[in-house]
Protein backbone atom coordinates (compact mmCIF):
# COMPACT_ATOMS: atom_id res chain seq x y z
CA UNK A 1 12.17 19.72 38.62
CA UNK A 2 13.48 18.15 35.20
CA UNK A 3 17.06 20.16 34.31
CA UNK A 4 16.90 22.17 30.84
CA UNK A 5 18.91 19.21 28.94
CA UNK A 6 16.02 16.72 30.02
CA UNK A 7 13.41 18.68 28.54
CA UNK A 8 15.23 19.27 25.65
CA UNK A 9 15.81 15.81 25.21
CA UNK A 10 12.24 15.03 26.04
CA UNK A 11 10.86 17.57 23.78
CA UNK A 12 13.16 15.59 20.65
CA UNK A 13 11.65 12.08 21.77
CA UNK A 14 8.05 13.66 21.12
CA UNK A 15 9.32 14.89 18.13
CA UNK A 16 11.03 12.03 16.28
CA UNK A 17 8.25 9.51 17.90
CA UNK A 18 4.82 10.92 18.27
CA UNK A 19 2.55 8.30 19.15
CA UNK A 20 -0.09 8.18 16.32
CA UNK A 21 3.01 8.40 13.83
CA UNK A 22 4.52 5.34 15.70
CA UNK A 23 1.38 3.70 16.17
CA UNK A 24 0.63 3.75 12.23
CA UNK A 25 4.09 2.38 11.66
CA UNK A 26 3.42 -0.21 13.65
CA UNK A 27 -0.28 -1.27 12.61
CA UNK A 28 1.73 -0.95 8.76
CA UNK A 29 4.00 -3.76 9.57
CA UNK A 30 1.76 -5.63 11.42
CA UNK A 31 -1.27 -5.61 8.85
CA UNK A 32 1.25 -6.16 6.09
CA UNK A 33 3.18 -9.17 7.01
CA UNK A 34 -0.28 -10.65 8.84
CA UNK A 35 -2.30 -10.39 5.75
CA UNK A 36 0.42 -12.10 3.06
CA UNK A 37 3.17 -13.78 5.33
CA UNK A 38 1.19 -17.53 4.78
CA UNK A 39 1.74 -16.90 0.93
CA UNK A 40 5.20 -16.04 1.26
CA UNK A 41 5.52 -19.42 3.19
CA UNK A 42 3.81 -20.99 0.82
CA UNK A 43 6.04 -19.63 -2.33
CA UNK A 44 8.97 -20.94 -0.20
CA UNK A 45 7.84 -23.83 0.27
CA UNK A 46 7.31 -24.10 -3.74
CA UNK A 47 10.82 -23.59 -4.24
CA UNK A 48 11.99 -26.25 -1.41
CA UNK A 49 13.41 -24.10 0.93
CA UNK A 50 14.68 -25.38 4.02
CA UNK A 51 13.53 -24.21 7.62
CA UNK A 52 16.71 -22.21 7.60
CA UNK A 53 16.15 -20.72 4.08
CA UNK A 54 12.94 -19.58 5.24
CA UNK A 55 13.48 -18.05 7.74
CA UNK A 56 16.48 -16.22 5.47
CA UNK A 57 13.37 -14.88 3.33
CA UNK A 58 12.05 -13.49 6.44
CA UNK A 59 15.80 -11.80 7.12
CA UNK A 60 15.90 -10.76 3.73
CA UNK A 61 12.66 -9.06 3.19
CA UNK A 62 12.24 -7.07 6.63
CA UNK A 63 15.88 -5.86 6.28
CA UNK A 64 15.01 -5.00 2.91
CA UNK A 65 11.82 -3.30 3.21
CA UNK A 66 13.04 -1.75 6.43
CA UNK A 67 15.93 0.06 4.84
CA UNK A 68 14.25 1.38 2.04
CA UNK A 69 11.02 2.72 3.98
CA UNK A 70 13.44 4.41 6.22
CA UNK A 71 16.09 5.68 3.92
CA UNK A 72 13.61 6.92 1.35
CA UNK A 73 11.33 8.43 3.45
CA UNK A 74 14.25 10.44 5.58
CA UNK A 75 15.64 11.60 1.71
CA UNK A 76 12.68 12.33 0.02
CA UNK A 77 10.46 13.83 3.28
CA UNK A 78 7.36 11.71 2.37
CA UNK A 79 5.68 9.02 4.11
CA UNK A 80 7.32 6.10 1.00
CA UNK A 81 6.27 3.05 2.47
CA UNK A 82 7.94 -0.29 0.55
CA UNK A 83 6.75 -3.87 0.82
CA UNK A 84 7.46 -7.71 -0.64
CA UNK A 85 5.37 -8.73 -3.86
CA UNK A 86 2.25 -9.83 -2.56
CA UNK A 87 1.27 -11.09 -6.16
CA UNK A 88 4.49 -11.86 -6.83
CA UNK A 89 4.43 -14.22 -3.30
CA UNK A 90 0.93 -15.78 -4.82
CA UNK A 91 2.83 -16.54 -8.58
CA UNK A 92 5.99 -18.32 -6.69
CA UNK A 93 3.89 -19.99 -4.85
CA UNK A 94 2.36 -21.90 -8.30
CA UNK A 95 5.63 -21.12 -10.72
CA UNK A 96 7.89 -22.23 -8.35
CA UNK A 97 7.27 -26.14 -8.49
CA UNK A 98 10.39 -28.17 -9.85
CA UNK A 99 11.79 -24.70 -9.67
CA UNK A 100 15.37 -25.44 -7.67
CA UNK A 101 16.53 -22.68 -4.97
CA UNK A 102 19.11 -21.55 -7.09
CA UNK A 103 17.07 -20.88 -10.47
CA UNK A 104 14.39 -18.98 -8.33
CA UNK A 105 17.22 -16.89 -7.04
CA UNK A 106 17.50 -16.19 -10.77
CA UNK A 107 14.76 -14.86 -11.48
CA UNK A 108 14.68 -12.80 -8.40
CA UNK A 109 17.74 -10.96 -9.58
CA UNK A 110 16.22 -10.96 -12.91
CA UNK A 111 12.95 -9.05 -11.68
CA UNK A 112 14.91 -6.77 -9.96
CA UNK A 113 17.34 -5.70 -12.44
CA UNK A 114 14.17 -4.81 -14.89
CA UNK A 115 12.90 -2.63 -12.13
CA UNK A 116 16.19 -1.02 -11.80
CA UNK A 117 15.72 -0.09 -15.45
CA UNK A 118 11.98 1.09 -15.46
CA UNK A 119 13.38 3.48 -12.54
CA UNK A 120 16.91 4.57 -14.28
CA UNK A 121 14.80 5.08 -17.63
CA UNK A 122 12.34 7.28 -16.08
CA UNK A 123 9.29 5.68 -18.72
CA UNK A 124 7.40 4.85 -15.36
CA UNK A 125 6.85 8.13 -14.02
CA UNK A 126 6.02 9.67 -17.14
CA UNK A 127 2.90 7.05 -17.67
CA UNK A 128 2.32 7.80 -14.30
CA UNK A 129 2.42 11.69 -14.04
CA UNK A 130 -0.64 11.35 -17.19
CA UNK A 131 -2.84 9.68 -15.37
CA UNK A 132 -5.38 11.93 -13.46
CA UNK A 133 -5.87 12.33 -9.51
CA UNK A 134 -9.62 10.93 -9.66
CA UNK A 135 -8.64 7.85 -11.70
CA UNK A 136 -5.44 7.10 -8.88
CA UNK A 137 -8.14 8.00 -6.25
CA UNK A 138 -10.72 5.28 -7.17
CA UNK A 139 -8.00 3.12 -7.60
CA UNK A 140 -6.88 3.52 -4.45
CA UNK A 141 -10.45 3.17 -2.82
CA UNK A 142 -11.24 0.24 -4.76
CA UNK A 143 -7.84 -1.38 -3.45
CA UNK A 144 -9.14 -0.84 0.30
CA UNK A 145 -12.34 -1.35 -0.16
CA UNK A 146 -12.23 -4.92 0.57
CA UNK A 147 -10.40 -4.17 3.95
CA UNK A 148 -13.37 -1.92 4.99
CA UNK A 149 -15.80 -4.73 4.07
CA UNK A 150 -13.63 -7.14 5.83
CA UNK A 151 -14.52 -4.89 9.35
CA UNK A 152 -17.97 -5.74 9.11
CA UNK A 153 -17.08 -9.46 7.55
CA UNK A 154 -15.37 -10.00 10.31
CA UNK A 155 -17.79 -8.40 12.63
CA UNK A 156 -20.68 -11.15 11.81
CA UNK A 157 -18.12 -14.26 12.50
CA UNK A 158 -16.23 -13.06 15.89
CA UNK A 159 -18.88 -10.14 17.16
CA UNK A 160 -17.04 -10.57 20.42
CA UNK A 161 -13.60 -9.10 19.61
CA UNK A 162 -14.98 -6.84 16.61
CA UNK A 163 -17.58 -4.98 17.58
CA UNK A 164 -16.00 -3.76 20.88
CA UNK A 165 -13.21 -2.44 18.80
CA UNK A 166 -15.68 -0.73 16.17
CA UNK A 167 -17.27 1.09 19.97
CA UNK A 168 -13.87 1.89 21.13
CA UNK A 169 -12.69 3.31 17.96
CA UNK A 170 -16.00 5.26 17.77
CA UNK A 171 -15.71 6.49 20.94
CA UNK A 172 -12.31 7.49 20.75
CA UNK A 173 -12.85 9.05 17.55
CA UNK A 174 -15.33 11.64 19.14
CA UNK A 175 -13.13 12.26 22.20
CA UNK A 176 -10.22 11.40 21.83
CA UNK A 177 -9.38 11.21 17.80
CA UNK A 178 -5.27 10.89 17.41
CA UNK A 179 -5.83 7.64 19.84
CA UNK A 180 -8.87 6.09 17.80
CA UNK A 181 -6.83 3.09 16.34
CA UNK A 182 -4.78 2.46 18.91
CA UNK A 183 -7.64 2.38 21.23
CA UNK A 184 -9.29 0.05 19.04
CA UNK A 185 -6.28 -2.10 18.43
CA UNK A 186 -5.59 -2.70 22.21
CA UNK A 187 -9.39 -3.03 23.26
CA UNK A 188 -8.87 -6.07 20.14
CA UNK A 189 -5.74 -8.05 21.91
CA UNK A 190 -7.29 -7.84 25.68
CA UNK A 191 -10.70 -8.99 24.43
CA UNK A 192 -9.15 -11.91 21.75
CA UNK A 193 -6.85 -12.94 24.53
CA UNK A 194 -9.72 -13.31 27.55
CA UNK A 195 -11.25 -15.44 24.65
CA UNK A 196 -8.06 -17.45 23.94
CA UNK A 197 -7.94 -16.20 20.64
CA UNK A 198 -4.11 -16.55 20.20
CA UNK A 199 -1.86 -19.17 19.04
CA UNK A 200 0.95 -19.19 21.22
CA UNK A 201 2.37 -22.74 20.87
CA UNK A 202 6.15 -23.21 19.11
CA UNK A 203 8.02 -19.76 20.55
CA UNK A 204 11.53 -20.51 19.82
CA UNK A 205 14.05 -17.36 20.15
CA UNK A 206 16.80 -16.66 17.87
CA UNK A 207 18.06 -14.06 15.94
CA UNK A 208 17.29 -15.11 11.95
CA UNK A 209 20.97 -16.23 10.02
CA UNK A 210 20.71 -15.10 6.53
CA UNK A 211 21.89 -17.97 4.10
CA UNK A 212 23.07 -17.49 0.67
CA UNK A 213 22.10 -19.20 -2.31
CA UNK A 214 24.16 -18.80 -5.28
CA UNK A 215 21.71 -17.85 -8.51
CA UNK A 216 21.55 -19.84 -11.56
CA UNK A 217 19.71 -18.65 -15.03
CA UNK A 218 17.94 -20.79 -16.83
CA UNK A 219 15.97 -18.72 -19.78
CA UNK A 220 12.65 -20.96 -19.58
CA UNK A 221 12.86 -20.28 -15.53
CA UNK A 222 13.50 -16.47 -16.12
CA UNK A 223 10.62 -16.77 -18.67
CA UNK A 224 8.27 -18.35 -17.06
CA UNK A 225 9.16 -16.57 -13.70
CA UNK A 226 11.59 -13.69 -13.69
CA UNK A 227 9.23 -11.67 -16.48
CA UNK A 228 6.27 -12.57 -14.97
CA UNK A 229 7.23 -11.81 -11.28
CA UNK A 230 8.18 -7.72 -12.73
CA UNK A 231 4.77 -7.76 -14.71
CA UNK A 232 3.09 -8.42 -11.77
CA UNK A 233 4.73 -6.07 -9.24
CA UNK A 234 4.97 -3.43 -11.76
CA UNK A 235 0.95 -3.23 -12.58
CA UNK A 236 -0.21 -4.72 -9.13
CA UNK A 237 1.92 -3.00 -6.78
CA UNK A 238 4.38 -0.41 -8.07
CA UNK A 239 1.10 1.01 -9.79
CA UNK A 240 -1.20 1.33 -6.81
CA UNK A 241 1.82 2.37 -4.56
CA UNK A 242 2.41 5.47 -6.57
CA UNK A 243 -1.31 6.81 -6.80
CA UNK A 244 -1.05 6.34 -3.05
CA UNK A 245 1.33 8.94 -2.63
CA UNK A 246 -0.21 10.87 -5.47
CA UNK A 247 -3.66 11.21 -3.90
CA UNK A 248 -2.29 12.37 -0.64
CA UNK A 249 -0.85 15.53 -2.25
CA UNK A 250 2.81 14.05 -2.57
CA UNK A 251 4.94 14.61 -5.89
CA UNK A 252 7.87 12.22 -4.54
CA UNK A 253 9.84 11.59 -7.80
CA UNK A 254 9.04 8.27 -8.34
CA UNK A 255 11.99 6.61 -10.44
CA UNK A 256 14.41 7.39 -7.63
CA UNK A 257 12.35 5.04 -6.07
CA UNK A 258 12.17 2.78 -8.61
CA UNK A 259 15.62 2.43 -9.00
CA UNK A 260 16.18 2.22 -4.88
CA UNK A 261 14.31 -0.81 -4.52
CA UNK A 262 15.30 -2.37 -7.76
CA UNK A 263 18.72 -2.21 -5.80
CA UNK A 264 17.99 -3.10 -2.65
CA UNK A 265 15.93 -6.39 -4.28
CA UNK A 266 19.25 -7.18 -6.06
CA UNK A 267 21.32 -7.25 -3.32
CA UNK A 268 19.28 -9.52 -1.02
CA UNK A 269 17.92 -11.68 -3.82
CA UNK A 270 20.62 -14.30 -3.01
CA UNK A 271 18.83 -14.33 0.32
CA UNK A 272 15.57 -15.19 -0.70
CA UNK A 273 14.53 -11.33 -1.09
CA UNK A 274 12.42 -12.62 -4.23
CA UNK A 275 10.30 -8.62 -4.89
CA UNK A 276 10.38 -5.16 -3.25
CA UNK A 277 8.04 -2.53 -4.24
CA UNK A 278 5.87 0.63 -3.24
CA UNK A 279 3.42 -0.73 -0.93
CA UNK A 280 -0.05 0.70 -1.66
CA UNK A 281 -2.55 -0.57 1.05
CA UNK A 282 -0.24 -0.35 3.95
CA UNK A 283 1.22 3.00 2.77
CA UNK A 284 -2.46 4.42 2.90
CA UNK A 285 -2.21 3.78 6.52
CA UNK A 286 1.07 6.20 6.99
CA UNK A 287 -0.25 9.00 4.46
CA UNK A 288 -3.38 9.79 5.58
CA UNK A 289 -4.65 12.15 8.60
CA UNK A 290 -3.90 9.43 11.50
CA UNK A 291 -0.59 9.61 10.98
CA UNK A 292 -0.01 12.56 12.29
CA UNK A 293 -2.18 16.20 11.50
CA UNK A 294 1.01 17.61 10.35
CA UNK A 295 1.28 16.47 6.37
CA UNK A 296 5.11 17.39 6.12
CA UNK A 297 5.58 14.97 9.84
CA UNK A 298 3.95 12.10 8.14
CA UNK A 299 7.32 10.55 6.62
CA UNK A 300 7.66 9.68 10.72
CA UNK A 301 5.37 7.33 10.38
CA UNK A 302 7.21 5.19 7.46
CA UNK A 303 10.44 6.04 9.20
CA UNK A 304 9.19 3.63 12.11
CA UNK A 305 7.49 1.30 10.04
CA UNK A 306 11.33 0.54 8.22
CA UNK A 307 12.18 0.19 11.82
CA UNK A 308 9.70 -2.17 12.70
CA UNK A 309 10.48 -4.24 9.61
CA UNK A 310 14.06 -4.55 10.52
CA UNK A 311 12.77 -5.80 13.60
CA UNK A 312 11.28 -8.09 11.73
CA UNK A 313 14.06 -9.16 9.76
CA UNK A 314 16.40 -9.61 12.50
CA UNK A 315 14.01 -11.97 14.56
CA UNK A 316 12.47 -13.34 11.64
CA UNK A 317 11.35 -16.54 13.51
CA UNK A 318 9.74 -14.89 16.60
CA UNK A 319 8.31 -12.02 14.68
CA UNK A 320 6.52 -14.59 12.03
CA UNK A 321 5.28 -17.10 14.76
CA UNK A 322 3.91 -13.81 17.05
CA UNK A 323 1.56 -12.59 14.09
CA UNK A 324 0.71 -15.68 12.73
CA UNK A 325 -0.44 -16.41 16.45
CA UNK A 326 -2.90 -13.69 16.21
CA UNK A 327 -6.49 -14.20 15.67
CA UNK A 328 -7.51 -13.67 12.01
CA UNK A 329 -10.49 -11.48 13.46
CA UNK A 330 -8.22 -8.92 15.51
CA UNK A 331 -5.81 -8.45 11.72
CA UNK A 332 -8.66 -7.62 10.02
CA UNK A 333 -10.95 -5.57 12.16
CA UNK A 334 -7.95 -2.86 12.80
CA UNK A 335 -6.93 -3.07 9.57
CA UNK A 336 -10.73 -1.92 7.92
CA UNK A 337 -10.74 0.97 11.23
CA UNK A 338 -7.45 1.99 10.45
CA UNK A 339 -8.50 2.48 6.80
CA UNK A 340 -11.80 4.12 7.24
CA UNK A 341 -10.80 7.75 6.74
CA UNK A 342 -8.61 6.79 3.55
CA UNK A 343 -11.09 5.11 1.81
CA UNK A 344 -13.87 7.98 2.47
CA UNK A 345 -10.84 10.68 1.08
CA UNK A 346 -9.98 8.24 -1.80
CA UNK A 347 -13.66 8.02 -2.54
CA UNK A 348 -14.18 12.33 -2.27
CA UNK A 349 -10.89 13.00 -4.37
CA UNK A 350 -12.21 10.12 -6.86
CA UNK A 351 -15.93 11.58 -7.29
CA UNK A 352 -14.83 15.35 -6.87
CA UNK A 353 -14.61 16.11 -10.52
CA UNK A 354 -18.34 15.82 -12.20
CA UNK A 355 -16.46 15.03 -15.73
CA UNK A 356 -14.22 12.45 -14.77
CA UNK A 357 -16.60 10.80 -12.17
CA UNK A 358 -17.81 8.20 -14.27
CA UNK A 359 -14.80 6.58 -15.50
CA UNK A 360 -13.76 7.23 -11.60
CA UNK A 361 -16.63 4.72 -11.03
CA UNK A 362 -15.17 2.16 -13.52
CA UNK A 363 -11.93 2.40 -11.85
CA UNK A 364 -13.38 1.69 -8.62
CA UNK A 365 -15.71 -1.27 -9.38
CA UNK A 366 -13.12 -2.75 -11.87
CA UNK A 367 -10.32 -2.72 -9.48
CA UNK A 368 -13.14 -3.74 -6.44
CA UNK A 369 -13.55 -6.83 -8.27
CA UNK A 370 -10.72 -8.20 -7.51
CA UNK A 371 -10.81 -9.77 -11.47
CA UNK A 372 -7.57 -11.32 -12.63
CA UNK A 373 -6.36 -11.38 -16.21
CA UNK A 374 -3.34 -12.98 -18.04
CA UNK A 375 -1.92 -13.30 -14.35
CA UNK A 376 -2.05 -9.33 -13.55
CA UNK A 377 -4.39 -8.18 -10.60
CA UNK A 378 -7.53 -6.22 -10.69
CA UNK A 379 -5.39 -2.78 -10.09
CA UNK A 380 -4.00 -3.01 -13.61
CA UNK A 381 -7.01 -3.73 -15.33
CA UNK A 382 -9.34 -0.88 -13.21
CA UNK A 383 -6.85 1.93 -14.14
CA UNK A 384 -7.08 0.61 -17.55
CA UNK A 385 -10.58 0.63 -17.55
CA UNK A 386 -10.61 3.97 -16.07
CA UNK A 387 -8.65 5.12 -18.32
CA UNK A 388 -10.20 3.98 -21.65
CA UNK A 389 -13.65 5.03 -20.02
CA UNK A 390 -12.02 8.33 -19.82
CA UNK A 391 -10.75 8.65 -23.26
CA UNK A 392 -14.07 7.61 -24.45
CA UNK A 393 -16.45 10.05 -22.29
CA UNK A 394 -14.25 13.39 -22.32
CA UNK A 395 -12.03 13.11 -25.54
CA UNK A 396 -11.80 15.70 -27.69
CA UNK A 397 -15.39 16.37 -29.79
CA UNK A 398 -17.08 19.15 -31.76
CA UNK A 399 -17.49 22.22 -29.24
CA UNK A 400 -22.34 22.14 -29.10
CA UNK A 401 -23.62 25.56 -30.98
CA UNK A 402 -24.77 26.76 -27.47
CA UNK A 403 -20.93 26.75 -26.06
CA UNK A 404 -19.63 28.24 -28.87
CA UNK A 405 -22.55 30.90 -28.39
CA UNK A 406 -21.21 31.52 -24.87
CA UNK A 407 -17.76 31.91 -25.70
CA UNK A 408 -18.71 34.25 -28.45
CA UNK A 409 -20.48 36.09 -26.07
CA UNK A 410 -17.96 35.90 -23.20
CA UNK A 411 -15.76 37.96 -25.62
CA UNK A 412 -18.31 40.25 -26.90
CA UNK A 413 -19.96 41.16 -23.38
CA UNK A 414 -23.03 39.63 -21.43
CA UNK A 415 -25.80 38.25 -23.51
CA UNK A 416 -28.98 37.42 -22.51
CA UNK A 417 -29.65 34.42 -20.38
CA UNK A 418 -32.30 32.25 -22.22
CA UNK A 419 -35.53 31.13 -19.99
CA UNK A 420 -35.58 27.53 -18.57
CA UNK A 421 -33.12 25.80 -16.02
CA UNK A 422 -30.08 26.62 -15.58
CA UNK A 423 -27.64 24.39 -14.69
CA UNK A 424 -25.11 24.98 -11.21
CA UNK A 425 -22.13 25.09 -13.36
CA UNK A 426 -23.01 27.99 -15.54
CA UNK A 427 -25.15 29.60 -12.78
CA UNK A 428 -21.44 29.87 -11.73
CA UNK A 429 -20.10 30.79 -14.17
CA UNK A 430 -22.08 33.74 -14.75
CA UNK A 431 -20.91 34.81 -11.14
């Protein structure tokens, strides 16, 4: 029979790692770096980094977004998930050409330091605390949605590994609902590797050595770069990562976190830590329900997932050749399951309000689109469409004769109801 300090020491393991808050740490990190890591290669690559200097990014970034998941997620009680510039990644990997090592590193310290500012100045959060929960919830949805197409995508090129996982997670999800995804994510690897789905030539072990490169400005590089590079993790990133946490009920102050990363991103720019920011897709997966029932236990689930990414950093090499070895199929058909129930929340919160649900609509399909503009992603441009469509629709106007007749008679006692229809909101109303 286990002594009393066993149990007790048991009963703090279940606490500080349940298994579906561990489990959506994990599928984070792992959907995260699988889906982007071949741009950040790329972006390297564009600079002429060295096989050592790449695999310093890798040190760099998972150290970096490993720290500040778990730090600000343990200070601020929240599930704040952080991630590298995917955007950012895709406009290195074009800016970057004649670009030297050291001028890049520039522009990475530039980029940070104007984040540092946006958080220290506060201006961030105050555009975002206007904008309302149905406009940050069909952003969010429309963010995701290509991940939940991507299931069935996926589904009609490699029906062998996908569709079992779509049963499993099924399956599990009537029976046996905390263990849907990781039911589906396992039934994914055994299939994928009885197929010889994986890619497991090259393993070479070794912890990653971080290698510094001193920075050097040149204005038409922090021009043409550094500015850029902020723009685009600002309105692509920062943006989405916020109305993440909004639409899951949390009011985390958001320049603290602002100014944590813009730190962090300083610090390690010299070691190819070119853009930290909220992550948005990634953190859906650690705020919603699967994470754990519990929303105040949810920051558990970010806590491991800055754990996992400093696994990440410190075996760079092995951790970047395991998931690039997986099969493209298995990334993407756990990543749409494991995003089902946000996307069908996002898409309630979004369409809740029957005055804001058409400019919800805009935000969705504009952001869906995945339209670029001037360099800035789809997410900038559907929360400004969203937002223009909302100014338009339900600005202020000229209260109709028939409301003001109401009000009047609101104040003056009950007036007769005139015949015809009557519409559910004042049927309610009278109530």
């Amino acid at each position: 029979m286990p002594s009393p300090r066993m149990t007790r020491l048991a009963q703090r393991i279940r606490s500080a790692a349940p298994a579906d808050a561990v489990t959506a740490g994990f599928l984070a990190v792992l959907i995260g770096i699988t889906s982007s890591v071949a741009i950040v290669v790329t972006a390297a690559e564009a600079a002429g980094a060295t096989p050592a200097q790449l695999t310093s990014w890798m040190f760099a970034l998972g150290i970096g977004m490993g720290v500040t998941c778990a730090g600000l997620s343990l200070r601020h009680r929240a599930p704040v998930v952080t991630a590298w510039s995917t955007p950012g990644a895709a406009l290195l990997a074009t800016g970057l050409h004649g670009v030297s090592m050291a001028e890049a590193t520039g522009a990475f310290l530039l980029s940070a330091v104007l984040v540092i500012v946006s958080g220290a100045t506060g201006w961030f959060e105050r555009v975002m605390d206007r904008i309302p929960v149905p406009l940050a919830s069909a952003l969010l949805a429309g963010v995701l949605v290509q991940f939940g197409t991507g299931l069935f995508t996926k589904m009609q090129h490699d029906f062998a590994v996908v569709f079992p996982m779509f049963a499993v997670y099924l399956a599990c999800k009537r029976w046996l609902p905390r263990y849907a995804v990781i039911g589906a994510l396992a039934t994914g690897v055994v299939v994928s590797a009885f197929r010889g789905s994986w890619h497991l030539q090259g393993l070479h072990v070794a912890l990653a050595e971080p290698v510094f490169v001193r920075p050097e400005f040149s204005w038409q590089v922090l021009i043409g770069v550094g500015l850029p590079l902020f723009v685009v993790t600002m309105a692509s990133q920062n943006l989405p990562g916020v109305a993440v946490l909004r639409g899951a009920g949390y009011r985390t102050p958001v320049s603290p976190l602002l100014t944590w990363t813009g730190i962090v991103n300083a610090v390690l720019a010299p070691f190819g830590c070119f853009g930290l920011n909220l992550a948005a897709i990634t953190a859906a997966i650690c705020t919603g329900e699967e994470a754990h029932r519990d929303p105040r236990r949810r920051y558990l689930a970010s806590v491991w997932a800055g754990l996992f990414y400093i696994t990440v950093g410190l075996f760079g090499g092995v951790v970047g050749w395991l998931l690039t070895a997986m099969p493209a199929s298995l990334v993407m058909g756990i990543a749409g399951l494991g995003l089902l129930g946000t996307i069908g929340g996002s898409l309630t919160a979004a369409l809740a309000d029957a005055r804001m649900r058409e400019a919800a609509v805009v935000t969705f399909l504009a952001t869906a689109s995945g339209m670029t503009l001037a360099g800035i992603g789809s997410t900038f441009w559907g929360l400004l469409a969203g937002v223009l469509a909302t100014v338009v629709l339900n600005g202020r106007r000229r209260e109709p004769a028939a409301a003001r007749e109401r009000e009047a008679g609101e104040e003056t006692g009950p007036a007769e109801r005139p015949a015809g229809p009557v519409s559910a909101a004042e049927e309610k109303a009278a109530r």
